[in-house]
C-alpha atoms as a PDB file:
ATOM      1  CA  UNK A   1       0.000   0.000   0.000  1.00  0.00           C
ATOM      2  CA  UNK A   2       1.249   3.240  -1.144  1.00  0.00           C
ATOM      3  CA  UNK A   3       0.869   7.049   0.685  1.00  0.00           C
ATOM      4  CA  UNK A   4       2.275   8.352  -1.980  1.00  0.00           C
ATOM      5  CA  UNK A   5      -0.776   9.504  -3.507  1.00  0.00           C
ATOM      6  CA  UNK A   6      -2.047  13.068  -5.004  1.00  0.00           C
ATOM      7  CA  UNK A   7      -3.731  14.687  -1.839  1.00  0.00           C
ATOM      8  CA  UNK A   8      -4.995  17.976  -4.082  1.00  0.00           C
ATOM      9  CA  UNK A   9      -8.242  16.308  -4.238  1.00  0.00           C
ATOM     10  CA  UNK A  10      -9.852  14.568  -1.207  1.00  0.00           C
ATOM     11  CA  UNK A  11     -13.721  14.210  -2.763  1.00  0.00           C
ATOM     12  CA  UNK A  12     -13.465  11.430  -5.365  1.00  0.00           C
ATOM     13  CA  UNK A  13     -16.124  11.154  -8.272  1.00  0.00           C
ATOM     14  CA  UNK A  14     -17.333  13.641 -10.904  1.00  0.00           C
ATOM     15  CA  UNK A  15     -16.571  17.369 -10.389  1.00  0.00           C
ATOM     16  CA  UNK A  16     -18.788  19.848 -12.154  1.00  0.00           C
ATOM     17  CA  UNK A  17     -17.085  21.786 -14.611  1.00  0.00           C
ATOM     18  CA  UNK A  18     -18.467  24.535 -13.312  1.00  0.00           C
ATOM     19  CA  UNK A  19     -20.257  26.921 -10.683  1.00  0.00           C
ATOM     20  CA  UNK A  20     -24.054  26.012 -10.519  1.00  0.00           C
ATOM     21  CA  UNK A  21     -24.929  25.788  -7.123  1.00  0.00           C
ATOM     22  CA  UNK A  22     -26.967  28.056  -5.338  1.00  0.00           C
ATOM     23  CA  UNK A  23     -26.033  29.404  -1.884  1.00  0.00           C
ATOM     24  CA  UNK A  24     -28.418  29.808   0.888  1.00  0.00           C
ATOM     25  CA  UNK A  25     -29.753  33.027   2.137  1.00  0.00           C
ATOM     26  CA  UNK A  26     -27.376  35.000   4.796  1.00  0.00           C
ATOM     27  CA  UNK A  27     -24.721  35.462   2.379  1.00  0.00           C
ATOM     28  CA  UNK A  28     -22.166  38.054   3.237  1.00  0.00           C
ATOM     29  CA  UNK A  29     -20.489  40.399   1.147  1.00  0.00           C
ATOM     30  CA  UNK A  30     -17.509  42.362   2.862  1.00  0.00           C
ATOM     31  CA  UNK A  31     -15.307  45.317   1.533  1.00  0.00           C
ATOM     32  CA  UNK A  32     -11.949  46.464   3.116  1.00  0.00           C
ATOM     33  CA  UNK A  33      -9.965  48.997   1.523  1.00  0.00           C
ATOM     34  CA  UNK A  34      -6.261  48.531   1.947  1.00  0.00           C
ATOM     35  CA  UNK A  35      -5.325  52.317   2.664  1.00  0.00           C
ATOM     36  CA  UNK A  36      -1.885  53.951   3.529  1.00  0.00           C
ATOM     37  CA  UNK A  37      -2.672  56.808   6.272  1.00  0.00           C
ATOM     38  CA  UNK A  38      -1.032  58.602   9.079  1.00  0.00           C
ATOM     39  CA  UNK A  39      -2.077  61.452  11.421  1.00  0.00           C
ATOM     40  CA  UNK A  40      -0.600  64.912  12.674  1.00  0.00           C
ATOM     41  CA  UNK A  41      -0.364  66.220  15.732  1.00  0.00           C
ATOM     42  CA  UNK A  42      -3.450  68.242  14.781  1.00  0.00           C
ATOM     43  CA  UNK A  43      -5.617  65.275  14.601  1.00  0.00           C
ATOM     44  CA  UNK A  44      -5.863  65.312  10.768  1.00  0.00           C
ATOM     45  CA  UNK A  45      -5.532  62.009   8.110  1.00  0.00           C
ATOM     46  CA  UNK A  46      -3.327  62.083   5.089  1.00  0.00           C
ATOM     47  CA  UNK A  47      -4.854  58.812   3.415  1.00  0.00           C
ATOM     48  CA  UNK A  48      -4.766  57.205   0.276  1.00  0.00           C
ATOM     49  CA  UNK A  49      -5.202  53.920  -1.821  1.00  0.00           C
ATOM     50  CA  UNK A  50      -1.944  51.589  -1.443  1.00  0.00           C
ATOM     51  CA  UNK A  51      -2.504  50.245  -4.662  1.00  0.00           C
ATOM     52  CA  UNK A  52      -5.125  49.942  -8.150  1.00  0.00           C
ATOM     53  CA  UNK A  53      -7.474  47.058  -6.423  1.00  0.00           C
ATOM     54  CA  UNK A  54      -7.057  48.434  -2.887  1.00  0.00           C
ATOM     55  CA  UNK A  55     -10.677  47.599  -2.394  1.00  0.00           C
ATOM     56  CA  UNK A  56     -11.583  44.114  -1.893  1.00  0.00           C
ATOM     57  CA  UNK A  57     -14.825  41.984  -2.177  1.00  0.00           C
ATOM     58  CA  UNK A  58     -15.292  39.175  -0.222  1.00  0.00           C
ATOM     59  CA  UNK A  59     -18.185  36.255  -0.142  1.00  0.00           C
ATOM     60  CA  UNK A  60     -18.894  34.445   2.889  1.00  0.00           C
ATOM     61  CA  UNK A  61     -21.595  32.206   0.982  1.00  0.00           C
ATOM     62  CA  UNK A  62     -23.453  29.320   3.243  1.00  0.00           C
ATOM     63  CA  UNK A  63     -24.980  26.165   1.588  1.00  0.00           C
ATOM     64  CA  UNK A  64     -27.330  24.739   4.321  1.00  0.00           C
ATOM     65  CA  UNK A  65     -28.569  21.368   5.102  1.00  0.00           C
ATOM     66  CA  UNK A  66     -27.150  20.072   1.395  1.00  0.00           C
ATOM     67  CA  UNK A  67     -27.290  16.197   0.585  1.00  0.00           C
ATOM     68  CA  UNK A  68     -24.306  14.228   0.553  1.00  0.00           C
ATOM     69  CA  UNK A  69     -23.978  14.272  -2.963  1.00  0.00           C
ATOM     70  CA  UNK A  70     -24.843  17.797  -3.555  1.00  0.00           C
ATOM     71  CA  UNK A  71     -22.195  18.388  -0.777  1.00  0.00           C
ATOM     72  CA  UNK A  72     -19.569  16.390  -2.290  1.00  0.00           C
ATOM     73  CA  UNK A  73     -19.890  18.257  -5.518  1.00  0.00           C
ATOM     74  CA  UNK A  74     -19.633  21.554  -4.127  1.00  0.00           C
ATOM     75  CA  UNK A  75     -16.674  20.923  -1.837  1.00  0.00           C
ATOM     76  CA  UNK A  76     -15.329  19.133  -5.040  1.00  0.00           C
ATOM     77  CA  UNK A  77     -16.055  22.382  -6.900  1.00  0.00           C
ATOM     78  CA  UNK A  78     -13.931  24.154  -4.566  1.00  0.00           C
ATOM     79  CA  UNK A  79     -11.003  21.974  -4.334  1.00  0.00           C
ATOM     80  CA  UNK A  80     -10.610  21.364  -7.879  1.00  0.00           C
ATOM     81  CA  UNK A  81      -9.894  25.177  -7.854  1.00  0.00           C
ATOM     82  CA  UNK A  82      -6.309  24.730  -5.900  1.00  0.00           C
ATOM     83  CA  UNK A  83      -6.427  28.324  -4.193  1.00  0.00           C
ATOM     84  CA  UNK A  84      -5.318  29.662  -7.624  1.00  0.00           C
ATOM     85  CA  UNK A  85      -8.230  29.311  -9.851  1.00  0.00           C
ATOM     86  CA  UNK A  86     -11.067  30.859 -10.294  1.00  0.00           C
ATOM     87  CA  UNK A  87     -15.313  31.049 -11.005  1.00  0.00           C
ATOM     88  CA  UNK A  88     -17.599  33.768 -12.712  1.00  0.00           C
ATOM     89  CA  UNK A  89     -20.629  34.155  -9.792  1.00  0.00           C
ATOM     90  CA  UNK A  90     -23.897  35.749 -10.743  1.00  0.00           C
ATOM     91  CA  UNK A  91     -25.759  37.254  -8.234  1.00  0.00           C
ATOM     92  CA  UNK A  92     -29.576  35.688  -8.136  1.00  0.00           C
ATOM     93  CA  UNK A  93     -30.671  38.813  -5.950  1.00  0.00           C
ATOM     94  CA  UNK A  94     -29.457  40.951  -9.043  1.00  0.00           C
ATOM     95  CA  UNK A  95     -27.451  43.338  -7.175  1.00  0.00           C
ATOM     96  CA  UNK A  96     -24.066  42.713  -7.891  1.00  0.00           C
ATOM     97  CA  UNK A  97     -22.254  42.422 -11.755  1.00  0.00           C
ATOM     98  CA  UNK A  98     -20.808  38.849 -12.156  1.00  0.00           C
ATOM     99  CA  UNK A  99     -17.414  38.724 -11.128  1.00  0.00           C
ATOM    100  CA  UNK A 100     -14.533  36.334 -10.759  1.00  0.00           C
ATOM    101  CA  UNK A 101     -14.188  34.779  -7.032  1.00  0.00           C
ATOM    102  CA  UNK A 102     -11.002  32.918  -6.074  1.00  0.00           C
ATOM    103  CA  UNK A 103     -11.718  30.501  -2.616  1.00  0.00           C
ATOM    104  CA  UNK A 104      -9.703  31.630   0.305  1.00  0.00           C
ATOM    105  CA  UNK A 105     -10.930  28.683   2.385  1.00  0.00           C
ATOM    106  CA  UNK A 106     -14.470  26.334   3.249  1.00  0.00           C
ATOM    107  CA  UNK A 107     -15.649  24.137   5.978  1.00  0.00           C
ATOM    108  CA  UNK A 108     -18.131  21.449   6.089  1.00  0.00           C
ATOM    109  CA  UNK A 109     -19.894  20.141   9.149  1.00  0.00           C
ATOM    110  CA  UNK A 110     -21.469  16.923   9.161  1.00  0.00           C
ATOM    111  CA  UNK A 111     -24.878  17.361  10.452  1.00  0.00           C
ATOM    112  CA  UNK A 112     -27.980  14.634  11.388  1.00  0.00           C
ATOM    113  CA  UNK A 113     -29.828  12.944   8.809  1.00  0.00           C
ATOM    114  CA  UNK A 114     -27.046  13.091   5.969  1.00  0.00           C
ATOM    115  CA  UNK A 115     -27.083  16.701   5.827  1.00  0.00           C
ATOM    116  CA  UNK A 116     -24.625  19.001   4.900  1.00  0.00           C
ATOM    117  CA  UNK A 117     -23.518  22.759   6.017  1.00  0.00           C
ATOM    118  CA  UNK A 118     -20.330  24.339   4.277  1.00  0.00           C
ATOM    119  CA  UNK A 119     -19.197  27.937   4.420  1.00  0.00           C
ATOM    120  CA  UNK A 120     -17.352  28.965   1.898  1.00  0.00           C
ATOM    121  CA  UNK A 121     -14.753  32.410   1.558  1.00  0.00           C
ATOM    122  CA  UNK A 122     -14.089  34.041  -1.584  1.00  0.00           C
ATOM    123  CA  UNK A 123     -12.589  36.832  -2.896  1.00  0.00           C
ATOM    124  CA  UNK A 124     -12.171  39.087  -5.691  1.00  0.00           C
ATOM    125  CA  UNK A 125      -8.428  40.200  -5.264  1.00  0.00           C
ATOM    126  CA  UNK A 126      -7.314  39.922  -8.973  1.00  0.00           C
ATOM    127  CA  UNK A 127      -9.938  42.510 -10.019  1.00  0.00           C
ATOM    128  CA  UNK A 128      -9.162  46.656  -9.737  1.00  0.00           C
ATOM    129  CA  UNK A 129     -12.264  49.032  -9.208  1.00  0.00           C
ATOM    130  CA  UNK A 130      -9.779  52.309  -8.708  1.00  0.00           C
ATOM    131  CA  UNK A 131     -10.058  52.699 -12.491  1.00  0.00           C
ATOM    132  CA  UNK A 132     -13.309  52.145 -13.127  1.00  0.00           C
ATOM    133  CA  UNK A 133     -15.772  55.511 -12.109  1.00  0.00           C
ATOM    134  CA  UNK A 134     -18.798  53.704 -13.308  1.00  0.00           C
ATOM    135  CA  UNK A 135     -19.110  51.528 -10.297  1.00  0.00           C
ATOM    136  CA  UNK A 136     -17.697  48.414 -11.975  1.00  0.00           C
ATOM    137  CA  UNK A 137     -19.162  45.811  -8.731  1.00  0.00           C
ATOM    138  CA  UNK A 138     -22.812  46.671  -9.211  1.00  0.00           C
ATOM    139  CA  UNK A 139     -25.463  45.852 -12.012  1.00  0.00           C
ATOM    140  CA  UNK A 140     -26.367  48.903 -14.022  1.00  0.00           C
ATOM    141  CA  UNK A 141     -30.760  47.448 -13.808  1.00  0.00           C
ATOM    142  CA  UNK A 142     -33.322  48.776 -11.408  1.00  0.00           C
ATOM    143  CA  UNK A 143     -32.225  51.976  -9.839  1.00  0.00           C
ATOM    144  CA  UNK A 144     -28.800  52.344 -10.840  1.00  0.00           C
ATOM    145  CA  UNK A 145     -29.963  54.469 -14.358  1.00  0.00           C
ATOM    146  CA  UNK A 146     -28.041  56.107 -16.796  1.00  0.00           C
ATOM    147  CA  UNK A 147     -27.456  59.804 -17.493  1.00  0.00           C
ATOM    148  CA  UNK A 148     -30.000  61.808 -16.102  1.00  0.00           C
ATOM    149  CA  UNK A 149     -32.596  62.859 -18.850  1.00  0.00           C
ATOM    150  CA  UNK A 150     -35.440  65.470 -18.826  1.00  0.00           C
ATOM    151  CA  UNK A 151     -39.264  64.644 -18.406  1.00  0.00           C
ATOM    152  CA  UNK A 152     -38.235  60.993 -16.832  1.00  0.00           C
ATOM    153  CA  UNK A 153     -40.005  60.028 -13.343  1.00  0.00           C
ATOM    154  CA  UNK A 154     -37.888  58.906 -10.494  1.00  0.00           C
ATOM    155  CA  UNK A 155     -38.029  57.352  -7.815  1.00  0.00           C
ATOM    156  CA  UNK A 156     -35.971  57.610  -4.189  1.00  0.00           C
ATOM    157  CA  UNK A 157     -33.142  55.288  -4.514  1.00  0.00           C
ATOM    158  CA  UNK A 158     -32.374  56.031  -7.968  1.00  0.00           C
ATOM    159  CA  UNK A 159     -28.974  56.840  -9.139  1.00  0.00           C
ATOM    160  CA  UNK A 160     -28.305  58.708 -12.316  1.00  0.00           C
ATOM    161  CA  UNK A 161     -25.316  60.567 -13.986  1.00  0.00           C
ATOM    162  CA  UNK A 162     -25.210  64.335 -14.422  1.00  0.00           C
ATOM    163  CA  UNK A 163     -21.959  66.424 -15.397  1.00  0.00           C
ATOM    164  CA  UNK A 164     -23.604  69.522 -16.265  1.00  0.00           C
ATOM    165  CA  UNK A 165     -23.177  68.809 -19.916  1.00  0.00           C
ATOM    166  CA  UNK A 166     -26.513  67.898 -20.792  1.00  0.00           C
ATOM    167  CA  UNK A 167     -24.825  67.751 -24.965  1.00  0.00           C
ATOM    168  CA  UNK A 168     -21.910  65.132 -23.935  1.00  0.00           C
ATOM    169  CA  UNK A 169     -23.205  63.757 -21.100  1.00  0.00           C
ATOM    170  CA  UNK A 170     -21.027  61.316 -20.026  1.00  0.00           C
ATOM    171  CA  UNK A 171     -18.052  62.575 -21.289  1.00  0.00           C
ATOM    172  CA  UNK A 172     -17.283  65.485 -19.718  1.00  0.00           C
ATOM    173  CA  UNK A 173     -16.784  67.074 -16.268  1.00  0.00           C
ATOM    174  CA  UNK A 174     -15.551  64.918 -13.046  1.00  0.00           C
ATOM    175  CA  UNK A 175     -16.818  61.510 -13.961  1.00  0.00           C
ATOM    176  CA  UNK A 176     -15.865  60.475 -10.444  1.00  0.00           C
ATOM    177  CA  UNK A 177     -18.253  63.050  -8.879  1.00  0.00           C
ATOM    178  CA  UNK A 178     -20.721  62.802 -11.450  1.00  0.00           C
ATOM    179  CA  UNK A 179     -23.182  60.309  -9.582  1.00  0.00           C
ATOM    180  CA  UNK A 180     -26.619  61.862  -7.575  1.00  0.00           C
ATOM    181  CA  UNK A 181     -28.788  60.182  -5.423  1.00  0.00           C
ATOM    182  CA  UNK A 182     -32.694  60.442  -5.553  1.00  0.00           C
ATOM    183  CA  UNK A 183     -34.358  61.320  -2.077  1.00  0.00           C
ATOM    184  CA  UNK A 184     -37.878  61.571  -3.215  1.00  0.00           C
ATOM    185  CA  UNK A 185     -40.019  60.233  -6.151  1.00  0.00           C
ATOM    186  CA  UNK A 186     -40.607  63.554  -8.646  1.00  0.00           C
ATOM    187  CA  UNK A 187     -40.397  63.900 -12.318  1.00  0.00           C
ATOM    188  CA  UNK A 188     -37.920  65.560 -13.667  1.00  0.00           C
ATOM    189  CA  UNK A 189     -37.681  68.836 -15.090  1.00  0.00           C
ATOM    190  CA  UNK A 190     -34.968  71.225 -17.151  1.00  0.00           C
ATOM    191  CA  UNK A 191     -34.000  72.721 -13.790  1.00  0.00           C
ATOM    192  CA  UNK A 192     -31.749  70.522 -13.024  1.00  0.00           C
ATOM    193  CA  UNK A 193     -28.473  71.812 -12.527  1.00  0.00           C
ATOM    194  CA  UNK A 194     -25.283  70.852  -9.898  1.00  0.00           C
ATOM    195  CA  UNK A 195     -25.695  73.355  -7.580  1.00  0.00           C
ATOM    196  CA  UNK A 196     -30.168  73.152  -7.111  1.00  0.00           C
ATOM    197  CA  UNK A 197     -30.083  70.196  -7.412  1.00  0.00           C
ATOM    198  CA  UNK A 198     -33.375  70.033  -8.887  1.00  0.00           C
ATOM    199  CA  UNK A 199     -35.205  71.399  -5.928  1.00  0.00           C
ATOM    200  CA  UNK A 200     -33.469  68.941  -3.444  1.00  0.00           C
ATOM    201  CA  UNK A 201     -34.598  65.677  -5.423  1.00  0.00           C
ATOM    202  CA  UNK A 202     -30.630  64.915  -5.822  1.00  0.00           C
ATOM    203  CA  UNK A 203     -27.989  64.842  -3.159  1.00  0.00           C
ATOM    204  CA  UNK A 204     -24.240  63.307  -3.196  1.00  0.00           C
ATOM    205  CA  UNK A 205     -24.476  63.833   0.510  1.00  0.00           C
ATOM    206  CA  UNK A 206     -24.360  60.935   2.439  1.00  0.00           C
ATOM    207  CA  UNK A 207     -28.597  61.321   3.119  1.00  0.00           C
ATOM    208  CA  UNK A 208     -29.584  57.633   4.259  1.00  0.00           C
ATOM    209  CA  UNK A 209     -30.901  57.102   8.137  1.00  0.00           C
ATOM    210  CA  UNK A 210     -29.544  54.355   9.940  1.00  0.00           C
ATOM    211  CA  UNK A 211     -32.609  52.134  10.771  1.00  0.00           C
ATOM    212  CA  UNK A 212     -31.046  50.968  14.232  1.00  0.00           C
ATOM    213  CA  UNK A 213     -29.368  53.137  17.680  1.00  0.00           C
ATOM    214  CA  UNK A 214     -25.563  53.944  16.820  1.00  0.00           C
ATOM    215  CA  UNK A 215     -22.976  54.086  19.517  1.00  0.00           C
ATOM    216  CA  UNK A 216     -20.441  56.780  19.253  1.00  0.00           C
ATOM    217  CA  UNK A 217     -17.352  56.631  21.754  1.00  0.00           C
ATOM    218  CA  UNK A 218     -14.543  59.117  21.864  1.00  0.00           C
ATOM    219  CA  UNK A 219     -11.005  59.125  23.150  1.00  0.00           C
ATOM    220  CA  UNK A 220      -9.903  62.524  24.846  1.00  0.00           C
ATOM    221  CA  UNK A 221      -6.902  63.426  22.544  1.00  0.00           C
ATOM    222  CA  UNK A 222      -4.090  64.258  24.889  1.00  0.00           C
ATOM    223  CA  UNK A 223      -0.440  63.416  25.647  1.00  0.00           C
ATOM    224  CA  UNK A 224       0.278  61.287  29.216  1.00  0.00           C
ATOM    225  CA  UNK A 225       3.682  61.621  30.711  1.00  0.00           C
ATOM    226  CA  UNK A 226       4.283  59.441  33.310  1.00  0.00           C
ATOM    227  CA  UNK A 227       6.563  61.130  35.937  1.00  0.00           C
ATOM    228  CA  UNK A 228       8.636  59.005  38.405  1.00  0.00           C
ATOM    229  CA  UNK A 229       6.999  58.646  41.614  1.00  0.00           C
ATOM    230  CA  UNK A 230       4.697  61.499  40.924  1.00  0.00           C
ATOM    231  CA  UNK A 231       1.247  61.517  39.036  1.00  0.00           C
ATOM    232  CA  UNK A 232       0.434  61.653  35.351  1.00  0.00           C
ATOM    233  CA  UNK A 233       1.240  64.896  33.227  1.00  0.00           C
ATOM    234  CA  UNK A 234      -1.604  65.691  31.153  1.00  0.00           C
ATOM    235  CA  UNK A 235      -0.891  68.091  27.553  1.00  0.00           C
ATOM    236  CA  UNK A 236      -2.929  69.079  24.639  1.00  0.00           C
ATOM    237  CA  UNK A 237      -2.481  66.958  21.692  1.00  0.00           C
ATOM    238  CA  UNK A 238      -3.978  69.873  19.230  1.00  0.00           C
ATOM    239  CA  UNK A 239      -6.558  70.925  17.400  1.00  0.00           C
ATOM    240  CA  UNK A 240      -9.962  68.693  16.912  1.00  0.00           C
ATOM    241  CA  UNK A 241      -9.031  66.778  20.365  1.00  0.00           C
ATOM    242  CA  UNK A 242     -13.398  65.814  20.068  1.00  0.00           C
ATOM    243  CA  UNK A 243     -12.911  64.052  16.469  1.00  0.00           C
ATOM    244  CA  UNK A 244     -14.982  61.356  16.279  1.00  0.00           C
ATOM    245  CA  UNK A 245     -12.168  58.395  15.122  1.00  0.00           C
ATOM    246  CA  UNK A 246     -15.109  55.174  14.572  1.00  0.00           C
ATOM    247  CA  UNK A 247     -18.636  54.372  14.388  1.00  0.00           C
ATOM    248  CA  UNK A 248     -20.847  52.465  12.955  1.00  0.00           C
ATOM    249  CA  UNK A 249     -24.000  53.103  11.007  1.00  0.00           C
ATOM    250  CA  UNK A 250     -26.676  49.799  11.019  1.00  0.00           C
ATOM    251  CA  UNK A 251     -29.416  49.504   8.227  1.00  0.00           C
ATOM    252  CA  UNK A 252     -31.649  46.518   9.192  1.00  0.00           C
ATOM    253  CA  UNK A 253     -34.203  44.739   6.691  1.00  0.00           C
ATOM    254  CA  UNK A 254     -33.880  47.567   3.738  1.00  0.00           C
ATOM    255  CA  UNK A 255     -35.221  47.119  -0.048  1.00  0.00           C
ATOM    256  CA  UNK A 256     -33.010  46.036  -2.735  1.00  0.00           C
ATOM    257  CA  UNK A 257     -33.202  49.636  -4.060  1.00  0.00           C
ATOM    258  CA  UNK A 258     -32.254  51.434  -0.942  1.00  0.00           C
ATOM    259  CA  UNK A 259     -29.433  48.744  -0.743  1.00  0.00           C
ATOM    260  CA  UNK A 260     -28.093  48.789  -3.763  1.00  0.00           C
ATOM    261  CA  UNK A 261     -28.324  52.497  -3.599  1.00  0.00           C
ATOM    262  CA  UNK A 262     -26.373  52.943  -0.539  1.00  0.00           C
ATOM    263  CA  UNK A 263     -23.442  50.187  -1.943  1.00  0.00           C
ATOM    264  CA  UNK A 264     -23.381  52.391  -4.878  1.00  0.00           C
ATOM    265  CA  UNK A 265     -22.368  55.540  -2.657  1.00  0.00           C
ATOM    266  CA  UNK A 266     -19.676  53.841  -0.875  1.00  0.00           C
ATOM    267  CA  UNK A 267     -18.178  51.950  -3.911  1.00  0.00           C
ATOM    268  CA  UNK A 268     -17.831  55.448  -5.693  1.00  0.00           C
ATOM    269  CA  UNK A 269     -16.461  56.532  -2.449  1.00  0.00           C
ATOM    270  CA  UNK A 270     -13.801  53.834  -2.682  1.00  0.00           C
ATOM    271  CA  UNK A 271     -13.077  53.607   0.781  1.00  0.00           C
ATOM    272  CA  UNK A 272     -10.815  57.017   0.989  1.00  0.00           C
ATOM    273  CA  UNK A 273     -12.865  59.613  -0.776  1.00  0.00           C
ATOM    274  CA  UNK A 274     -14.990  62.035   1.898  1.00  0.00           C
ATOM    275  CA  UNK A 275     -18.403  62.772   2.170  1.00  0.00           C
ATOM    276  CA  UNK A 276     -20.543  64.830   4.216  1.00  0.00           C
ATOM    277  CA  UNK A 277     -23.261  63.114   6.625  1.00  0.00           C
ATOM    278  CA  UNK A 278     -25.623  65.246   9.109  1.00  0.00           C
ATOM    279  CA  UNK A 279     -25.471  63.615  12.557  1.00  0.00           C
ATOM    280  CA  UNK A 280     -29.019  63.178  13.640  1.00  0.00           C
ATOM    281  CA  UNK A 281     -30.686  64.462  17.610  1.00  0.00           C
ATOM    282  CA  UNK A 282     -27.676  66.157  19.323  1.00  0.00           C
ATOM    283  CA  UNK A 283     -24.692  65.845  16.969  1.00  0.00           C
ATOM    284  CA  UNK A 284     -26.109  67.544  14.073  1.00  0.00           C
ATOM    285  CA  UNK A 285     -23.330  69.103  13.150  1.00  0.00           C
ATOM    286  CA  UNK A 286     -22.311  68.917   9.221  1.00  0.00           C
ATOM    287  CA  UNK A 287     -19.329  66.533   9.477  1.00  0.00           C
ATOM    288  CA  UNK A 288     -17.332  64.992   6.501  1.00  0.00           C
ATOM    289  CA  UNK A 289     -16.268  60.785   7.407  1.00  0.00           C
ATOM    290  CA  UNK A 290     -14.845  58.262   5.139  1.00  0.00           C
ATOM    291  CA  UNK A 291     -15.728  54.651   5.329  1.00  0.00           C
ATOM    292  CA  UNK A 292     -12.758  52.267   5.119  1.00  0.00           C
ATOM    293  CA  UNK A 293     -15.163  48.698   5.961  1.00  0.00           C
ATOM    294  CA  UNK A 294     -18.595  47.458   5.301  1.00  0.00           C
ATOM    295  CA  UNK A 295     -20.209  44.417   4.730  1.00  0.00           C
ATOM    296  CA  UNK A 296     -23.887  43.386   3.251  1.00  0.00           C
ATOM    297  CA  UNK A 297     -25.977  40.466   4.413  1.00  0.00           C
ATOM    298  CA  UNK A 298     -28.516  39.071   2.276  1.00  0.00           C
ATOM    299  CA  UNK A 299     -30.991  38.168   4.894  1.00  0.00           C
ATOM    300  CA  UNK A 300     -33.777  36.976   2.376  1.00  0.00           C
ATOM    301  CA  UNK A 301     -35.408  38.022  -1.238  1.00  0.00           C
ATOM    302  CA  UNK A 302     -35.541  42.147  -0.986  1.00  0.00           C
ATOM    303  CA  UNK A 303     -34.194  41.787   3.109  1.00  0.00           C
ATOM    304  CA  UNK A 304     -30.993  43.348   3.476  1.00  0.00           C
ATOM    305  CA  UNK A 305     -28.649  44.150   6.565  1.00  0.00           C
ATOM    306  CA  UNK A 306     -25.596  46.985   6.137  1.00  0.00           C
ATOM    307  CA  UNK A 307     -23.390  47.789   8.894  1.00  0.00           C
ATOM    308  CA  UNK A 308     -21.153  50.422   7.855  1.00  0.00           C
ATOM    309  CA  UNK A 309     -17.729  51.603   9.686  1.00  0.00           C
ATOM    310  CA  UNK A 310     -16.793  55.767   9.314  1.00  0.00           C
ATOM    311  CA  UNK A 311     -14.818  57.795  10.798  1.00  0.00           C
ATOM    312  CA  UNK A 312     -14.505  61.380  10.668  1.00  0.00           C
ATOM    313  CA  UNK A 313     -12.016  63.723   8.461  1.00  0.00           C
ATOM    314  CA  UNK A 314     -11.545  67.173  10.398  1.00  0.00           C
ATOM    315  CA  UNK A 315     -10.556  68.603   7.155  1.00  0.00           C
ATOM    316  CA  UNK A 316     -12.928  70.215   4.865  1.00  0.00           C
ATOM    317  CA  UNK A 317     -15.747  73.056   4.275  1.00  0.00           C
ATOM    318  CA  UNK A 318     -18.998  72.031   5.425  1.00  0.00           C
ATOM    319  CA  UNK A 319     -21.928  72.978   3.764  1.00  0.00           C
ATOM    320  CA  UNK A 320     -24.587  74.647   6.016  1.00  0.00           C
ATOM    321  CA  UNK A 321     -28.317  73.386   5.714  1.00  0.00           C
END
């Protein structure tokens, strides 16, 4: 008896060529931005992107209570893709563009009654969205429109293009900044322009309400020196010593629309980019934060959790309402 065999595969029998298995609800999409940043003494952040695909997608997909031959094929699936290879995944919900996925790892756990549970984590590291202004991880159906066009209704959630070139629409101006977000159905009018607006219809203010309590903890910014035998020297450590470093923002059981919506915003944001949010009840102050983390759950069909990490950027002119 030999041990000398080829351990890159462990689940013997036919492998599907390729991806056609359908994950159970609860998947998990996560973005991290890899960012290069460092503060003053003044409390302010110099950031910026360490690289073209700094942002990174990741699926934590479940497959619940599978057979054991449905399991074996989709752990087969997996293996047969050595770490190195990859799979084009289409979204069913719609939301997201099919993209490439590489595994990072899965585990199976035998359950009762020859079921199956694996967890599997993927990731979309080979694929840049720096480059790409027109939101390259999210389908262009539903609300995410086109360029914004005269005499069209729309509806809260939508998101359309506008440069101010209403000739050469999408070829002008700062394609980067060029995206507006709908806060109320209307239909539109010639009125629009960048700075009305179109009577408040449009905002690239960060406008959505978290749907659960946030918690909001500071650190008093000062310098401790320790003397010997003696108490603790306290010093200023500068300017914005009440900057609020991290919170997090929870949207609980949201639409498809308002998801995909909010996604939208922070993917154009890429992770480094500001944008100005109005604190609600008694910090509603006009602050500028950028978000570095976030992650999406898809709880059920048109059921969506987002729990969204920001932090506040002292620098800036705020825009009084």
């Amino acid at each position: 008896m030999s041990f000398l065999y080829d351990r890159d595969q462990n689940v013997t029998g036919a492998i599907p060529p390729s991806f056609t298995f359908k994950p159970s609800y609860g998947t998990t999409v996560s973005f991290n931005a890899d960012l290069s940043q460092y503060e003053t003494t003044d409390n302010y952040i110099y950031t910026m992107p360490k690289g073209a695909n700094h942002l990174q997608l990741e699926f934590a997909m479940n497959f619940d209570n599978r057979k054991e031959e449905e399991a074996r094929q989709i752990l087969g699936f997996f293996e047969s893709l050595n770490g190195t290879g990859y799979f084009q995944y289409t979204d069913p919900a719609g939301i997201y563009k099919p993209i490439n996925l590489f595994t990072n790892d899965f585990t199976n756990s035998f359950d009762k009654n020859d079921l199956h549970s694996i967890t599997a984590n993927l990731n979309s590291d080979q694929f840049s969205s720096l480059l790409n202004w027109n939101n390259p991880f999210l389908s262009q159906t539903s609300n995410v429109k086109g360029d914004w066009a005269t005499g069209t209704a729309y509806a809260k959630y939508d998101v359309v293009r506008y440069t101010g070139n209403a000739t050469y629409p999408s070829n002008t101006g700062n394609l980067y900044d060029s995206f507006y977000y709908c806060t109320g159905d209307h239909t539109s009018d010639a009125s629009f322009s960048a700075s009305n607006m179109n009577n408040d219809k449009w905002t690239r203010d960060f406008f959505f309400q978290p749907t659960y309590s946030s918690q909001i903890q500071k650190e008093t910014a000062v310098v401790k020196t320790q003397l010997p035998y003696s108490y603790t020297k306290r010093t200023d450590f500068g300017l914005h010593s009440n900057t609020i470093k991290s919170f997090d923002l929870d949207f609980k059981g949201i639409s498809d629309r308002e998801a995909r919506c909010i996604l939208h915003f922070l993917i154009s944001k890429q992770g480094f980019r500001r944008f100005q949010y109005k604190f609600p009840k008694i910090y509603n102050q006009n602050k500028y934060f950028f978000a570095t983390t976030w992650s999406h759950t898809m709880v059920y069909k048109d059921v969506n959790d987002i729990s969204i990490t920001i932090r506040e950027d002292p620098l800036g002119v705020r825009k009084s309402y």
